[in-house]
C-alpha atoms as a PDB file:
ATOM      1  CA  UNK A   1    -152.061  20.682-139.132  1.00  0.00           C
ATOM      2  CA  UNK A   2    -154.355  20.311-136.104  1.00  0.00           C
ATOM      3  CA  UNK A   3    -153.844  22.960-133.463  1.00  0.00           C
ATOM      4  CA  UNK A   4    -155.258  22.344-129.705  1.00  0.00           C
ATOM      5  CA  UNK A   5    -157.655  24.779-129.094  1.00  0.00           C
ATOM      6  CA  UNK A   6    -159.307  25.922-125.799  1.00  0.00           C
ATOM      7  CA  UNK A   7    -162.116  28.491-124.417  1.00  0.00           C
ATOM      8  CA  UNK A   8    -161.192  30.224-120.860  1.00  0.00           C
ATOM      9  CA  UNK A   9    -163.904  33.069-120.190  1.00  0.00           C
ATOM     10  CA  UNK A  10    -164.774  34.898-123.413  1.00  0.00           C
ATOM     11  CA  UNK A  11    -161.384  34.176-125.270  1.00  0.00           C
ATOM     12  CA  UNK A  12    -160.234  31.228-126.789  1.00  0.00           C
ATOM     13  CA  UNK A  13    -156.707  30.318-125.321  1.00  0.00           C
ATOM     14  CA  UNK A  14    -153.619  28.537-128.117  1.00  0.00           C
ATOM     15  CA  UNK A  15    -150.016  28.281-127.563  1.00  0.00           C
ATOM     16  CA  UNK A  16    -149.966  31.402-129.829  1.00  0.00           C
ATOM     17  CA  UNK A  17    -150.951  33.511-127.462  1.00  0.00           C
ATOM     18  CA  UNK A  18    -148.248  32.927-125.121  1.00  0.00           C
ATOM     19  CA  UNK A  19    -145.677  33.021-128.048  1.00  0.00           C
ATOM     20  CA  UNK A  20    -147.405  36.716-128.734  1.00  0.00           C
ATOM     21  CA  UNK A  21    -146.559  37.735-125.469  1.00  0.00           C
ATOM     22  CA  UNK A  22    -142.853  36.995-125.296  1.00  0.00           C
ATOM     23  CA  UNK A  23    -142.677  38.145-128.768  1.00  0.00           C
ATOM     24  CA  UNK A  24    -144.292  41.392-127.990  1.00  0.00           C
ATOM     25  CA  UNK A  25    -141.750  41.912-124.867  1.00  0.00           C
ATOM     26  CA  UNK A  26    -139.027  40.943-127.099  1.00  0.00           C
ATOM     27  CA  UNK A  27    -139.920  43.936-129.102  1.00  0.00           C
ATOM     28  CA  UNK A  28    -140.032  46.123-126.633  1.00  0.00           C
ATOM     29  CA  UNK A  29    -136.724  45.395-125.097  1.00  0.00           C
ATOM     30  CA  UNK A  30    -135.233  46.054-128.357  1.00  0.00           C
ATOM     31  CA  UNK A  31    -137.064  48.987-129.393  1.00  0.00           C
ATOM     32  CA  UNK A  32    -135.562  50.443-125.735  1.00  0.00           C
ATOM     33  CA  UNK A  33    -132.405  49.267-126.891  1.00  0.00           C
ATOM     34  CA  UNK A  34    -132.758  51.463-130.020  1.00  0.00           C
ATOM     35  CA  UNK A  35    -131.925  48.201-132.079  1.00  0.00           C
ATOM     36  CA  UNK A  36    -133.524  48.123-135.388  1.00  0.00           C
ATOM     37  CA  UNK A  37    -134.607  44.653-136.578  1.00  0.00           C
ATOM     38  CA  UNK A  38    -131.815  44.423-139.026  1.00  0.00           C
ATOM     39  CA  UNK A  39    -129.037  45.387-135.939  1.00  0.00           C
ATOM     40  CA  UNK A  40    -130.918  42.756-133.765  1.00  0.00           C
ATOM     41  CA  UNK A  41    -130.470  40.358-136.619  1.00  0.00           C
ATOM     42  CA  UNK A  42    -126.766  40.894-137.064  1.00  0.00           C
ATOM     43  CA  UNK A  43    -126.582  40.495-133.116  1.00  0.00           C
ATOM     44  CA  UNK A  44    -128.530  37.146-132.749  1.00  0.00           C
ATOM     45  CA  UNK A  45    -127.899  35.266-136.262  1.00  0.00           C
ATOM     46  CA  UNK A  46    -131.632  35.117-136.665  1.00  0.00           C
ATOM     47  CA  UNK A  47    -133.272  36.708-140.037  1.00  0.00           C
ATOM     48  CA  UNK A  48    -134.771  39.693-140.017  1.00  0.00           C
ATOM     49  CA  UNK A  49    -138.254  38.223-141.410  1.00  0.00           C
ATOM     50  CA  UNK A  50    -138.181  35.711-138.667  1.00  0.00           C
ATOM     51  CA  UNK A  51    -137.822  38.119-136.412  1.00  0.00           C
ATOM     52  CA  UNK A  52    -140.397  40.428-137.551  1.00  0.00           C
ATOM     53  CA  UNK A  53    -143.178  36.906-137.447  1.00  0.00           C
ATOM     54  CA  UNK A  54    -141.897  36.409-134.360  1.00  0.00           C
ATOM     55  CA  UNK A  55    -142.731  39.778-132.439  1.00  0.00           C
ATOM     56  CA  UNK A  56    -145.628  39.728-134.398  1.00  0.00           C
ATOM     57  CA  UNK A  57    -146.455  36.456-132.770  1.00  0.00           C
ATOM     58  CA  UNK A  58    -147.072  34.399-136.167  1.00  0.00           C
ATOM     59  CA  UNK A  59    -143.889  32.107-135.982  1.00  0.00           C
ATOM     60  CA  UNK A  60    -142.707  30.025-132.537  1.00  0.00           C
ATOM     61  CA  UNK A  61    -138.941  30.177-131.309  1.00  0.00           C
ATOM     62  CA  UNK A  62    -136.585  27.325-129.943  1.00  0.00           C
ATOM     63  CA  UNK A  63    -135.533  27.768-126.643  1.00  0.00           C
ATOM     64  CA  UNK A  64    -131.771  28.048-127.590  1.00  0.00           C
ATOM     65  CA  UNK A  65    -132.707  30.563-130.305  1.00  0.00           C
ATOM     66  CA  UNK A  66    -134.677  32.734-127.055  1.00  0.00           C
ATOM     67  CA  UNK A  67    -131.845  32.629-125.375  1.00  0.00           C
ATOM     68  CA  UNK A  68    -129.384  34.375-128.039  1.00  0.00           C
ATOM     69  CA  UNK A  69    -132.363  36.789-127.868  1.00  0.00           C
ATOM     70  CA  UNK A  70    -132.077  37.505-124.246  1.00  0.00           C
ATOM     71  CA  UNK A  71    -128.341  37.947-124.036  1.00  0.00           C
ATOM     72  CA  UNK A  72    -128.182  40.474-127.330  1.00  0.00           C
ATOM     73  CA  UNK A  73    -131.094  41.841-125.027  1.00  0.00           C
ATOM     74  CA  UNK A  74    -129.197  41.622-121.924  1.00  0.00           C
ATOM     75  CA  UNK A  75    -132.001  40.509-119.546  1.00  0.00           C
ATOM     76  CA  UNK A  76    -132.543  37.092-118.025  1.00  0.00           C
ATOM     77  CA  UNK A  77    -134.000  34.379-120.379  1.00  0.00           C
ATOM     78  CA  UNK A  78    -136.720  33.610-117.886  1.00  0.00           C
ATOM     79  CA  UNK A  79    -137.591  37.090-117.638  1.00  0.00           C
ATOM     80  CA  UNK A  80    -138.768  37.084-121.394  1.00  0.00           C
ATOM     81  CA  UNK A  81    -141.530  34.399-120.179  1.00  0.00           C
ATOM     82  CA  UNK A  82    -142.963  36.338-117.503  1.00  0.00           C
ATOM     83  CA  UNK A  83    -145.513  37.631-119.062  1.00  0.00           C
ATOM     84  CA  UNK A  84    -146.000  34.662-121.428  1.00  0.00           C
ATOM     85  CA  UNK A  85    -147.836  32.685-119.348  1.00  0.00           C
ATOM     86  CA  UNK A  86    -150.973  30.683-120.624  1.00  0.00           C
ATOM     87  CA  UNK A  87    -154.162  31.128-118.695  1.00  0.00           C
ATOM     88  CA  UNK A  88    -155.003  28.176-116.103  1.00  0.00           C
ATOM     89  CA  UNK A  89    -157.248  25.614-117.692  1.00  0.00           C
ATOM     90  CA  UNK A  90    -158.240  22.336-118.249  1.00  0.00           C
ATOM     91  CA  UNK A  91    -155.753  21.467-121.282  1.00  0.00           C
ATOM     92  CA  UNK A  92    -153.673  18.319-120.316  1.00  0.00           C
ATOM     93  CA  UNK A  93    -151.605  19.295-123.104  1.00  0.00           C
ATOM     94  CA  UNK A  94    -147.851  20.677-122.457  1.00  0.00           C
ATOM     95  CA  UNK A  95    -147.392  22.808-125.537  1.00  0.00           C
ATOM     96  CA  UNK A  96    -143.506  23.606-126.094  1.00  0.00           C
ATOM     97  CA  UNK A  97    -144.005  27.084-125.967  1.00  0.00           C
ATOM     98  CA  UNK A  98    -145.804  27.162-122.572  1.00  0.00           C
ATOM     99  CA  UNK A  99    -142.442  26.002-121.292  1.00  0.00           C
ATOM    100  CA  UNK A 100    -141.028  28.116-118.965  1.00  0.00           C
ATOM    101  CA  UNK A 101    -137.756  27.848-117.458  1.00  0.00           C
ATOM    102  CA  UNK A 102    -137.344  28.283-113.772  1.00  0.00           C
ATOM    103  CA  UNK A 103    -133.917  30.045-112.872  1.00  0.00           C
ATOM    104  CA  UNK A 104    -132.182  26.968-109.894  1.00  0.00           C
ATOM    105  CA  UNK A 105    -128.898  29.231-110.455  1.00  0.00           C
ATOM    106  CA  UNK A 106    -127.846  31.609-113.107  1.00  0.00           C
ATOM    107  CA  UNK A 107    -126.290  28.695-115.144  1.00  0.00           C
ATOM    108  CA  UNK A 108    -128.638  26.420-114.398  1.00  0.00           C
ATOM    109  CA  UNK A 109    -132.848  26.470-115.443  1.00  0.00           C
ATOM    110  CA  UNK A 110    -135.469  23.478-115.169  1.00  0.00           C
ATOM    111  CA  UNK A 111    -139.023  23.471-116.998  1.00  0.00           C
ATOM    112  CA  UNK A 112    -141.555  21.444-115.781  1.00  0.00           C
ATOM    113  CA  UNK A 113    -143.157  18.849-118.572  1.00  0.00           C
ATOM    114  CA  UNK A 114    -145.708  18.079-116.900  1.00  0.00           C
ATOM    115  CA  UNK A 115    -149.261  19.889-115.183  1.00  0.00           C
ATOM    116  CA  UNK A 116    -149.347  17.188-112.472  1.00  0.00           C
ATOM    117  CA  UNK A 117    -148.375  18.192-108.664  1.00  0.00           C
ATOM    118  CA  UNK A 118    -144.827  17.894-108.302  1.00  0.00           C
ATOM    119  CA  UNK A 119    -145.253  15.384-105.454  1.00  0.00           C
ATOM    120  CA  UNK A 120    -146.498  12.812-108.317  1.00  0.00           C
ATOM    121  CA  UNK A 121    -145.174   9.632-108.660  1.00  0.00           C
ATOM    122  CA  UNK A 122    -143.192  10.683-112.032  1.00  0.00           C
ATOM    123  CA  UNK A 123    -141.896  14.150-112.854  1.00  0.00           C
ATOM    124  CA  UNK A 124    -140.468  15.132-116.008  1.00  0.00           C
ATOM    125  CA  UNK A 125    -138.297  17.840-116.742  1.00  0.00           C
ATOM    126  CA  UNK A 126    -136.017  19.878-119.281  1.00  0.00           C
ATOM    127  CA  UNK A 127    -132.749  20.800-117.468  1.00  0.00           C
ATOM    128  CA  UNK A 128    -130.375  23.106-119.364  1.00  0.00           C
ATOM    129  CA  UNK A 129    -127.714  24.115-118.249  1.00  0.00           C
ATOM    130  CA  UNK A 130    -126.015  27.854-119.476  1.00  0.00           C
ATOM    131  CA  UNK A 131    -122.702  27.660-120.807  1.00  0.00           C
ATOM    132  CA  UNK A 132    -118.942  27.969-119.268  1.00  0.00           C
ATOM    133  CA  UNK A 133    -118.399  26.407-115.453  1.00  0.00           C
ATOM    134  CA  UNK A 134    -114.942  27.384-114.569  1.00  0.00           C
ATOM    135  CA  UNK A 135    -114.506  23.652-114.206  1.00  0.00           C
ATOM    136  CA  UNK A 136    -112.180  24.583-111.232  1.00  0.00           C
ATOM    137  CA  UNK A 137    -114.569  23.114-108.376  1.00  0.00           C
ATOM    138  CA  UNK A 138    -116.827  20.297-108.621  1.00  0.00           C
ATOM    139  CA  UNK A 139    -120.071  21.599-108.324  1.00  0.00           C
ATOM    140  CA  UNK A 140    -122.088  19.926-104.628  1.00  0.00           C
ATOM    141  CA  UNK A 141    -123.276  17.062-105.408  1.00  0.00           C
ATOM    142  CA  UNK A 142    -126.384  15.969-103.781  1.00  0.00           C
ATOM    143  CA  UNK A 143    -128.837  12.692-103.171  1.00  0.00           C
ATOM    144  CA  UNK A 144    -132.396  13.263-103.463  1.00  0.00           C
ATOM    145  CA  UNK A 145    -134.731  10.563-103.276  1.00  0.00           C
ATOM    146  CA  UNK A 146    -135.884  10.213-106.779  1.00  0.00           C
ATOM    147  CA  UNK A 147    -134.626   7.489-108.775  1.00  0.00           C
ATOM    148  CA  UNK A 148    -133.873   9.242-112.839  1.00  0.00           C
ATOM    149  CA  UNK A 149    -133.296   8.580-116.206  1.00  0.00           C
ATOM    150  CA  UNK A 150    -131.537  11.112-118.228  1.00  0.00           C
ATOM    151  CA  UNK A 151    -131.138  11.702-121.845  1.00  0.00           C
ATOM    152  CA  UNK A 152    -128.779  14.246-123.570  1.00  0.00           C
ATOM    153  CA  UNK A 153    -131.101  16.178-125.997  1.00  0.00           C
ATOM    154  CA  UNK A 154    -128.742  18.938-126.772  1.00  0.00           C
ATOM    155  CA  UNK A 155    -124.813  20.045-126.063  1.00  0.00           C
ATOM    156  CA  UNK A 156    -122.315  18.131-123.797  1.00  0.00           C
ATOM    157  CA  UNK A 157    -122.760  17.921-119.648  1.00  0.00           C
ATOM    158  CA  UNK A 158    -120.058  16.462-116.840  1.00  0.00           C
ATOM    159  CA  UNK A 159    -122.257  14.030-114.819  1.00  0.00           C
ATOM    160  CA  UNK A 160    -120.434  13.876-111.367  1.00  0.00           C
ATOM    161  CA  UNK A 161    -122.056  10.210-110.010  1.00  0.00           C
ATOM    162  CA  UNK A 162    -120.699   9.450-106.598  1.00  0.00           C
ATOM    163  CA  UNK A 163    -116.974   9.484-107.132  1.00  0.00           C
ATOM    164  CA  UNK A 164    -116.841   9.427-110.735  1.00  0.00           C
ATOM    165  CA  UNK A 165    -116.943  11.806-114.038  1.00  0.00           C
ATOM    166  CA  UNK A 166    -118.735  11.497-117.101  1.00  0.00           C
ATOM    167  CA  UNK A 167    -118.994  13.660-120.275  1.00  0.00           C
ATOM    168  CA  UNK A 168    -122.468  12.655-121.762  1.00  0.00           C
ATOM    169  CA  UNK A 169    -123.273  13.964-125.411  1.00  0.00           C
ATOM    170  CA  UNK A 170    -126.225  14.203-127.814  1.00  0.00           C
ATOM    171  CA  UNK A 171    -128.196  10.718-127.529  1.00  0.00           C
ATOM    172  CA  UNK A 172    -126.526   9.626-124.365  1.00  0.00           C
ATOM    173  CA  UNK A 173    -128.520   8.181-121.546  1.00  0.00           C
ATOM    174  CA  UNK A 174    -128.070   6.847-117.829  1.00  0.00           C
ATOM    175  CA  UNK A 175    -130.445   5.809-115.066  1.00  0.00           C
ATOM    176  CA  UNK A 176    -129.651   7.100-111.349  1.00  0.00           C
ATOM    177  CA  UNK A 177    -130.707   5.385-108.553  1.00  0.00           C
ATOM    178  CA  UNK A 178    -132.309   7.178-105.753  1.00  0.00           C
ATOM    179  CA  UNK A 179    -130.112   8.466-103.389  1.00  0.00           C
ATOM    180  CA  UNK A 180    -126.807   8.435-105.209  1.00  0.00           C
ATOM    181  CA  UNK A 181    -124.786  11.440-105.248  1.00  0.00           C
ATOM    182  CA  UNK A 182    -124.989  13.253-108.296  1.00  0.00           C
ATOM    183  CA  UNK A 183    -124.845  16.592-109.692  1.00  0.00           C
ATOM    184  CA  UNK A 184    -124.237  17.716-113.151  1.00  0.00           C
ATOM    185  CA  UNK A 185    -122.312  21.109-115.031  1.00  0.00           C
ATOM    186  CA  UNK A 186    -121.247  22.325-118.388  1.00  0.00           C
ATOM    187  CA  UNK A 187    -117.907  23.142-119.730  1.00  0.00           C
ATOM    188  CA  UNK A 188    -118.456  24.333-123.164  1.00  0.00           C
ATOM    189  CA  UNK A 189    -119.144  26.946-124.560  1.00  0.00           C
ATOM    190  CA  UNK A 190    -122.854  25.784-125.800  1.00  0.00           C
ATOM    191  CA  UNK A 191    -125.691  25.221-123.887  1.00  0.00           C
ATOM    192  CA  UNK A 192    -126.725  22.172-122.711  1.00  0.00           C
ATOM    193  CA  UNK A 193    -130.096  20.158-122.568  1.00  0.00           C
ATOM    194  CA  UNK A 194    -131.637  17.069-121.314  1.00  0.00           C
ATOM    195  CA  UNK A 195    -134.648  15.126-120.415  1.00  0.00           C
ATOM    196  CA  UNK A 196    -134.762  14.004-117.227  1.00  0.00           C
ATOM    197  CA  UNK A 197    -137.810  11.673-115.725  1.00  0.00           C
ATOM    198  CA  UNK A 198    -137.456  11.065-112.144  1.00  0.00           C
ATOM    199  CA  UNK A 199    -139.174   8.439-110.199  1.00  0.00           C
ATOM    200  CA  UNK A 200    -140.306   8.296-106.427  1.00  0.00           C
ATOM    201  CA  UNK A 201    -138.004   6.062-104.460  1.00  0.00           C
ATOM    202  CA  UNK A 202    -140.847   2.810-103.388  1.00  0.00           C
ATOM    203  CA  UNK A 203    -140.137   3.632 -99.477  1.00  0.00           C
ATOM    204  CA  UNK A 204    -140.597   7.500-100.040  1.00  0.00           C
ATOM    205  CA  UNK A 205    -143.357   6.863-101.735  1.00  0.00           C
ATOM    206  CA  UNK A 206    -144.679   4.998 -98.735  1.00  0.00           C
ATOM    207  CA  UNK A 207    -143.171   7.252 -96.115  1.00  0.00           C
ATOM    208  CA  UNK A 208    -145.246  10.283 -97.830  1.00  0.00           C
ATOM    209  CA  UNK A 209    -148.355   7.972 -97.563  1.00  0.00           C
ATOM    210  CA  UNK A 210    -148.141   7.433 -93.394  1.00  0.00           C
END
């Protein structure tokens, strides 16, 4: 396997080093906790040897996997990538476990795909969305002035699109024009994650232009 390598300063830079760093945190949280790593395995579903790479920072971690971590943990997920972050450099590489989800609400978290300014012309992004909406209120729905594509990569989301409702599961897609009212939610118990690539709107492009 080929593994993209970097040198910032004295110290050569992988994902690895940022997946050391949330492992390390992650076992210090639970050697706070008092958990041993077989109690921490019981807790999270995960096996004890994985667990034992991971703090170690030899094996990487899905997201939704992090996130069993954090609640048996009982601290934010994004908290665990705090100190995780990789060094600014030059690599126009995204690796997977740079991603780092930005907190929007507490059930709902975005990561960036992309090391471009967010005012580019195309942004990419990871939305997941944290289980249980009361599904009593529709959340506010909203009409920004990118155009998007979405496409369900994990779990099931309610879409609210103007006046309309639609549950969207695994390999489902739909494009969103700019400016229609849309917001999204989750009603299950599971988390929920999509890709969603969003497009400037031709006249905001121009408008940011003048």
């Amino acid at each position: 396997m080929i593994e993209s390598r970097i040198i910032t300063g004295n110290r050569e830079v992988t994902p690895m080093n940022a997946n050391a760093a949330i492992g390390a945190k992650v076992k210090e949280l639970r050697i706070k906790k008092k958990f041993t790593l077989k109690q921490l395995s019981m807790a999270c579903g995960l096996s004890i040897g994985f667990l034992s790479q991971f703090e170690r920072g030899i094996s990487s971690i899905a997201l939704d996997s992090l996130e069993k971590l954090a609640d048996v943990l009982e601290v934010p997920l994004a908290f665990l990538f705090e100190d995780g972050q990789m060094p600014k450099n030059q690599d126009p590489v995204v690796h997977g476990i740079e991603l780092q989800p930005n907190a929007v609400s507490d059930k709902f978290y975005q990561c960036k795909l992309t090391k471009q300014n967010v005012n580019e012309a195309m942004l990419p992004q990871i939305i997941i969305l944290m289980p249980y909406a009361d599904g009593k209120h529709a959340p506010e729905i909203y009409s920004p002035e990118r155009e998007k594509f979405i496409y369900v990569l994990e779990g099931v989301a309610t879409l609210f699109l103007e006046d309309k409702q639609y549950v969207l599961y695994p390999g489902d897609s739909i494009q969103i024009h700019a400016y229609q009212q849309h917001n999204w939610e989750n009603r299950t118990p599971r988390i929920a994650r999509f890709l969603v690539i969003s497009t400037l709107h031709a006249s905001s492009d121009t408008n940011e232009q003048n």
